[in-house]
N, C-alpha and C. Protein backbone atom coordinates (compact mmCIF):
# COMPACT_ATOMS: atom_id res chain seq x y z
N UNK A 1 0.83 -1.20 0.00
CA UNK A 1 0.00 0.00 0.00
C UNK A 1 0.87 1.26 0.00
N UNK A 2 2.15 1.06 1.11
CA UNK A 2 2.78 2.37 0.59
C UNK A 2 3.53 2.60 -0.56
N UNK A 3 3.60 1.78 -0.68
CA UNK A 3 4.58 1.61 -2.53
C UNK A 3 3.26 2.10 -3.40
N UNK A 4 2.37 2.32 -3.26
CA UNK A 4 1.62 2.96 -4.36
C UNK A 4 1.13 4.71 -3.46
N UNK A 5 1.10 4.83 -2.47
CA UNK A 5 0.39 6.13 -1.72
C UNK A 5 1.66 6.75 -2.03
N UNK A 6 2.74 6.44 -1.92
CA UNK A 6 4.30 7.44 -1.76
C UNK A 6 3.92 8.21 -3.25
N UNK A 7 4.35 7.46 -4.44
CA UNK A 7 4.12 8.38 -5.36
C UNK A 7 3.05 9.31 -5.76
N UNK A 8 2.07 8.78 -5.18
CA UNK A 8 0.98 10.06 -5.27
C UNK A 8 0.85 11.25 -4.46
N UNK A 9 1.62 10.55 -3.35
CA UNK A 9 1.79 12.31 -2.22
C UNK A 9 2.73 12.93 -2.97
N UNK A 10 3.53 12.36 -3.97
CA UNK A 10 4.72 12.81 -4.22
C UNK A 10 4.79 14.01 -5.29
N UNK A 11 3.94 13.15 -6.23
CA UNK A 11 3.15 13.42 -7.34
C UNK A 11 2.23 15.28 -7.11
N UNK A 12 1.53 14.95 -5.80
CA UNK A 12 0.57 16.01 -5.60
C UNK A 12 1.50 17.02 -4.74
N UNK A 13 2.72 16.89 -4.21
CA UNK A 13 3.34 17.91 -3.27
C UNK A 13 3.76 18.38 -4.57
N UNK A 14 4.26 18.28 -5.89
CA UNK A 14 5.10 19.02 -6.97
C UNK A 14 4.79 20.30 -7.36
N UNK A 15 3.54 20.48 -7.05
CA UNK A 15 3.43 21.60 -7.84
C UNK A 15 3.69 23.33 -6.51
N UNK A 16 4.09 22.71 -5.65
CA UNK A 16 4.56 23.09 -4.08
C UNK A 16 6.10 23.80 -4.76
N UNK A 17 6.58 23.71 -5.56
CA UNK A 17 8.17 24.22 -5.65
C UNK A 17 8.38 24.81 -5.99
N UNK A 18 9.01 26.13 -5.77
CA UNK A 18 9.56 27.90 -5.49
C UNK A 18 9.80 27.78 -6.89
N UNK A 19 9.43 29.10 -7.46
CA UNK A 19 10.33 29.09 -8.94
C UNK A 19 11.37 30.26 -8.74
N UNK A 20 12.26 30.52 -9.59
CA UNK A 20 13.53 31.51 -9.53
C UNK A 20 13.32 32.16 -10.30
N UNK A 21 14.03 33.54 -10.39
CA UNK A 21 14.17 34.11 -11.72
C UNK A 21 15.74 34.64 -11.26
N UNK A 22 16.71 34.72 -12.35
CA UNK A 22 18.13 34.67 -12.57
C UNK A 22 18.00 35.78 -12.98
N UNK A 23 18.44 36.97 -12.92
CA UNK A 23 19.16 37.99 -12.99
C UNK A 23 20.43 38.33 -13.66
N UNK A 24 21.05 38.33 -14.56
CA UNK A 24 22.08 38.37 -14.70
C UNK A 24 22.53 39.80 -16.01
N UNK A 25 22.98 40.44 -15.19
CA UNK A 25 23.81 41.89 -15.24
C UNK A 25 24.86 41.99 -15.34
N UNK A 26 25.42 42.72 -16.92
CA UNK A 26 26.77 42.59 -17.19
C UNK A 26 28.11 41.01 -16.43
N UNK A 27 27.50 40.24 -16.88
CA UNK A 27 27.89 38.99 -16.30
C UNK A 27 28.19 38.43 -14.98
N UNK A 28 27.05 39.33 -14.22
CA UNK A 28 26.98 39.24 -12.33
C UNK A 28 25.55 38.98 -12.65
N UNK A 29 25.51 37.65 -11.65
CA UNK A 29 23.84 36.82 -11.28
C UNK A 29 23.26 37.64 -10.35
N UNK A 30 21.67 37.43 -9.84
CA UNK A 30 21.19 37.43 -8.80
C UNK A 30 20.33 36.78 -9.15
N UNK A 31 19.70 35.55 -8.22
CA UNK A 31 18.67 34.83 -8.54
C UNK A 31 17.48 35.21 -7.19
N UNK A 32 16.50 35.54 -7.63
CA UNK A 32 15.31 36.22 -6.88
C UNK A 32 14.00 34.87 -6.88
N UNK A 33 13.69 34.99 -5.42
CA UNK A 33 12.58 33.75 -5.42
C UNK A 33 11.53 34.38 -5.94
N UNK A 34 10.65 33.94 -6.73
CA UNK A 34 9.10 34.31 -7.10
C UNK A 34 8.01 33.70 -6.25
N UNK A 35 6.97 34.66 -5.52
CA UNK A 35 6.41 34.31 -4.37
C UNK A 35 5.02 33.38 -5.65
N UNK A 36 4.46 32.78 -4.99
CA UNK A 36 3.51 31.65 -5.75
C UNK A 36 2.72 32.52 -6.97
N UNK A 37 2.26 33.98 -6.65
CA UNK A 37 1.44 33.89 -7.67
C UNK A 37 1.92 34.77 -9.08
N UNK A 38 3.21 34.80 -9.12
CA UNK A 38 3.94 35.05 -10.13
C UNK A 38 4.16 33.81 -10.49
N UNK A 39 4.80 34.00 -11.74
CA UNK A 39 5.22 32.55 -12.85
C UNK A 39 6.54 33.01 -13.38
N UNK A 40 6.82 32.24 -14.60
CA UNK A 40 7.71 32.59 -15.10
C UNK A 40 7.70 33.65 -16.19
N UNK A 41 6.36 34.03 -16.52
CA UNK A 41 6.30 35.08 -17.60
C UNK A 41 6.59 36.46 -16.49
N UNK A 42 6.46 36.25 -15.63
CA UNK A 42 6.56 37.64 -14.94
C UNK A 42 8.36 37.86 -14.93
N UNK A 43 9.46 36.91 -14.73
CA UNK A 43 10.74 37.02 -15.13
C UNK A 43 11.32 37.47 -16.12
N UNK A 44 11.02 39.09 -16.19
CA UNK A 44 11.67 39.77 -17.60
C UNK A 44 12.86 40.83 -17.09
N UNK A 45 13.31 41.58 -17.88
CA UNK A 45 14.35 42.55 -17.60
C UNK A 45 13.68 43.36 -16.78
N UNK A 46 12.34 43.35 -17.02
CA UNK A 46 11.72 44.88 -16.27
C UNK A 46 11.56 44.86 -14.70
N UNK A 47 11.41 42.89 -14.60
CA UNK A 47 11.31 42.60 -13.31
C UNK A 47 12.84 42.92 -12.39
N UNK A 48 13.64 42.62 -13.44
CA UNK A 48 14.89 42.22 -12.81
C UNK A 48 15.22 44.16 -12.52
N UNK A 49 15.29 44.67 -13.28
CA UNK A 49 15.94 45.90 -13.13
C UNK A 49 14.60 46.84 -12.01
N UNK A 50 13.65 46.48 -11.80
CA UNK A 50 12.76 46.91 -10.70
C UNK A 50 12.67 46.44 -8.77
N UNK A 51 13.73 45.31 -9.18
CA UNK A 51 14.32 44.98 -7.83
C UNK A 51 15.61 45.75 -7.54
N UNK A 52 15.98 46.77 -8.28
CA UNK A 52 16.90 48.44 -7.80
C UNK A 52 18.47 47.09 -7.28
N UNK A 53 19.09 46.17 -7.83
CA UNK A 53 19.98 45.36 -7.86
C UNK A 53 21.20 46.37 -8.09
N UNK A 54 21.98 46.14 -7.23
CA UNK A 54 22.86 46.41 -6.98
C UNK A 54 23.92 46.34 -8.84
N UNK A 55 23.90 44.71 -8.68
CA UNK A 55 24.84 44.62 -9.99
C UNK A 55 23.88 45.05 -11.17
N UNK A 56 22.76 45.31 -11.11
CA UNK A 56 22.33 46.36 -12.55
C UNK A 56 22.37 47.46 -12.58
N UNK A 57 23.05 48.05 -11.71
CA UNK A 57 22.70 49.61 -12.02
C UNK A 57 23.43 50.24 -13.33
N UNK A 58 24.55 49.64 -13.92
CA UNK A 58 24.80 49.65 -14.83
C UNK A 58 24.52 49.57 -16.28
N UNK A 59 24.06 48.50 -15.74
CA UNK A 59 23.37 47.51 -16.95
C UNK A 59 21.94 48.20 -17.72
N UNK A 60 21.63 49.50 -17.08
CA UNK A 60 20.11 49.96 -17.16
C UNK A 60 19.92 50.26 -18.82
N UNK A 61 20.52 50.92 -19.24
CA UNK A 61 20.62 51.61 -19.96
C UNK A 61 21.53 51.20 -21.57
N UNK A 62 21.72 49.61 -21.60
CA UNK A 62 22.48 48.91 -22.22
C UNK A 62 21.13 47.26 -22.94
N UNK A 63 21.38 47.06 -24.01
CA UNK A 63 19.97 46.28 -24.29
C UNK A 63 21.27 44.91 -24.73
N UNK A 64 21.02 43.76 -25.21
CA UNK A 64 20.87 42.60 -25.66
C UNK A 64 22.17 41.95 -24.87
N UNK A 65 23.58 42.12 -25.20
CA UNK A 65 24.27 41.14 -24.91
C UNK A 65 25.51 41.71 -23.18
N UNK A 66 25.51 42.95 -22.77
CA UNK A 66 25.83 43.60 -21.79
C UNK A 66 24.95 43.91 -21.77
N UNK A 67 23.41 44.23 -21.79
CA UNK A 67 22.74 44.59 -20.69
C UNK A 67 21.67 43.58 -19.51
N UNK A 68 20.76 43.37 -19.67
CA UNK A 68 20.14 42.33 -18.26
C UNK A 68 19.55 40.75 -19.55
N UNK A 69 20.09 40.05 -18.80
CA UNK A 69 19.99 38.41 -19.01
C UNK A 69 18.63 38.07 -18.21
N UNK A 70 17.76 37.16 -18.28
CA UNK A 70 16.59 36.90 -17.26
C UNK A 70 16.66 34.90 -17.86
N UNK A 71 16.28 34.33 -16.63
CA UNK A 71 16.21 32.98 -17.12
C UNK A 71 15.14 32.83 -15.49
N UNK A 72 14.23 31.62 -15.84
CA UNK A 72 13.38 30.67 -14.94
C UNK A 72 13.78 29.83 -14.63
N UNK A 73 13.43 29.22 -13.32
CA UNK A 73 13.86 27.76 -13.00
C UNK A 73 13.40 27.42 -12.08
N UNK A 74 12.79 25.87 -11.89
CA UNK A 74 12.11 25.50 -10.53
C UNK A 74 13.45 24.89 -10.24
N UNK A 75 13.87 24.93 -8.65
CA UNK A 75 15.23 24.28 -7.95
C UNK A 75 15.38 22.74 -8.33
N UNK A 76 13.78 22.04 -7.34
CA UNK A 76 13.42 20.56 -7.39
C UNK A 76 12.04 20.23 -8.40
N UNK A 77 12.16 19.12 -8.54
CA UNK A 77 11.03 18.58 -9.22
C UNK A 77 10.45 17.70 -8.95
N UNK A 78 9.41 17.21 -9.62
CA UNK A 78 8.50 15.62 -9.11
C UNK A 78 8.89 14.68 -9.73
N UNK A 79 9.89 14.86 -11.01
CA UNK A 79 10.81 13.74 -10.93
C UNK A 79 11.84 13.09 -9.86
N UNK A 80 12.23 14.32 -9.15
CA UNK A 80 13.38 13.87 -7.91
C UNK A 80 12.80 13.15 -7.11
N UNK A 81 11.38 13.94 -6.72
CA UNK A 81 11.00 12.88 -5.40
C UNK A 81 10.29 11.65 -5.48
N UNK A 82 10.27 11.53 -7.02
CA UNK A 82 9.68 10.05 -7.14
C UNK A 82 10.97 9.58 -7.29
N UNK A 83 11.76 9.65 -7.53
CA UNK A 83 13.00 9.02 -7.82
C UNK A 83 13.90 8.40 -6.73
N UNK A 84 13.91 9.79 -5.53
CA UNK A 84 14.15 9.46 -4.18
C UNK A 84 13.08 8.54 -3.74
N UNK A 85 11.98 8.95 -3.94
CA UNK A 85 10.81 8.13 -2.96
C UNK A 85 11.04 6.69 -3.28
N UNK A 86 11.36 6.25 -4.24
CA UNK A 86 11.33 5.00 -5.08
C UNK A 86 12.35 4.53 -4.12
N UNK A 87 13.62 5.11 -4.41
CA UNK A 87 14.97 4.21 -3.76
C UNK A 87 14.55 3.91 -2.11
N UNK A 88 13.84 4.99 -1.45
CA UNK A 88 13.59 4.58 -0.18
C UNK A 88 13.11 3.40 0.13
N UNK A 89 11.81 3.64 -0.65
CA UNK A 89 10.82 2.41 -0.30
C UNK A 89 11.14 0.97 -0.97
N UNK A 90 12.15 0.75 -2.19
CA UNK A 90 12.92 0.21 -2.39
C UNK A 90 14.05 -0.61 -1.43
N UNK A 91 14.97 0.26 -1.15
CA UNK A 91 15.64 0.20 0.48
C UNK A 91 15.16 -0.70 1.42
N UNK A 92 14.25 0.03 1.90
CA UNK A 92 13.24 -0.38 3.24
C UNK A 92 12.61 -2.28 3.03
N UNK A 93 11.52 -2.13 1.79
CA UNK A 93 11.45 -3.43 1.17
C UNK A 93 12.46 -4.61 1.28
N UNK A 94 14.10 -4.10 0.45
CA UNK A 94 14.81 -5.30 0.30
C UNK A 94 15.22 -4.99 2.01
N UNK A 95 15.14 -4.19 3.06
CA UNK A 95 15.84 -4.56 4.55
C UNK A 95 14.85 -5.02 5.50
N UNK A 96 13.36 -5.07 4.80
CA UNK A 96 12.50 -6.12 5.69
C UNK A 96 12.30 -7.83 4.82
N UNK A 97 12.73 -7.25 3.40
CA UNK A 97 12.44 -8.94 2.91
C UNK A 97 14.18 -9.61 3.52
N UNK A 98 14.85 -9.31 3.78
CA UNK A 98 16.29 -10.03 4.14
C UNK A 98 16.46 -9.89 5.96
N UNK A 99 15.64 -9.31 6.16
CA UNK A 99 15.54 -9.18 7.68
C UNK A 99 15.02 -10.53 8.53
């Protein structure tokens, strides 16, 4: 029974994971958490240069390859924790069937 409930908690916690937006100014990062009800379309230059960043102040006034970089990214995924979840309950299984 838990070999089938694990992946579905697992499954349903995924959509639970912080997204980023990357910053990157004249070739200096800052990666900024996006609170839930932003996405990734909200991760543009306008966002990045409206968080008053230190390493853009430069960069303001400069467009495509020196001026602001923007990229998305979720950290973890619901591939990992099925993946982890698997090896656990995996684990556990072969140390009660040899037990």
């Amino acid at each position: 029974l838990l070999l089938f409930l694990l992946p579905l908690l697992t499954l349903a916690s995924a959509a639970t994971y912080p997204l980023f937006c990357k910053c990157t100014c004249l070739s200096q990062s800052a990666i900024i958490p996006l609170t839930p009800t932003q996405t990734c379309t909200d991760c543009t230059r306008q966002f990045c240069l409206s968080k008053n960043l230190d390493i853009c102040d430069k960069a303001e006034d400069k467009e495509g390859e020196g001026g602001v970089a923007t990229s998305c990214f979720q950290r973890d995924s619901g591939k990992d924790r099925v993946v982890v979840g698997g090896f656990i309950v995996l684990t556990l299984g072969l140390l009660g069937w040899g037990g």
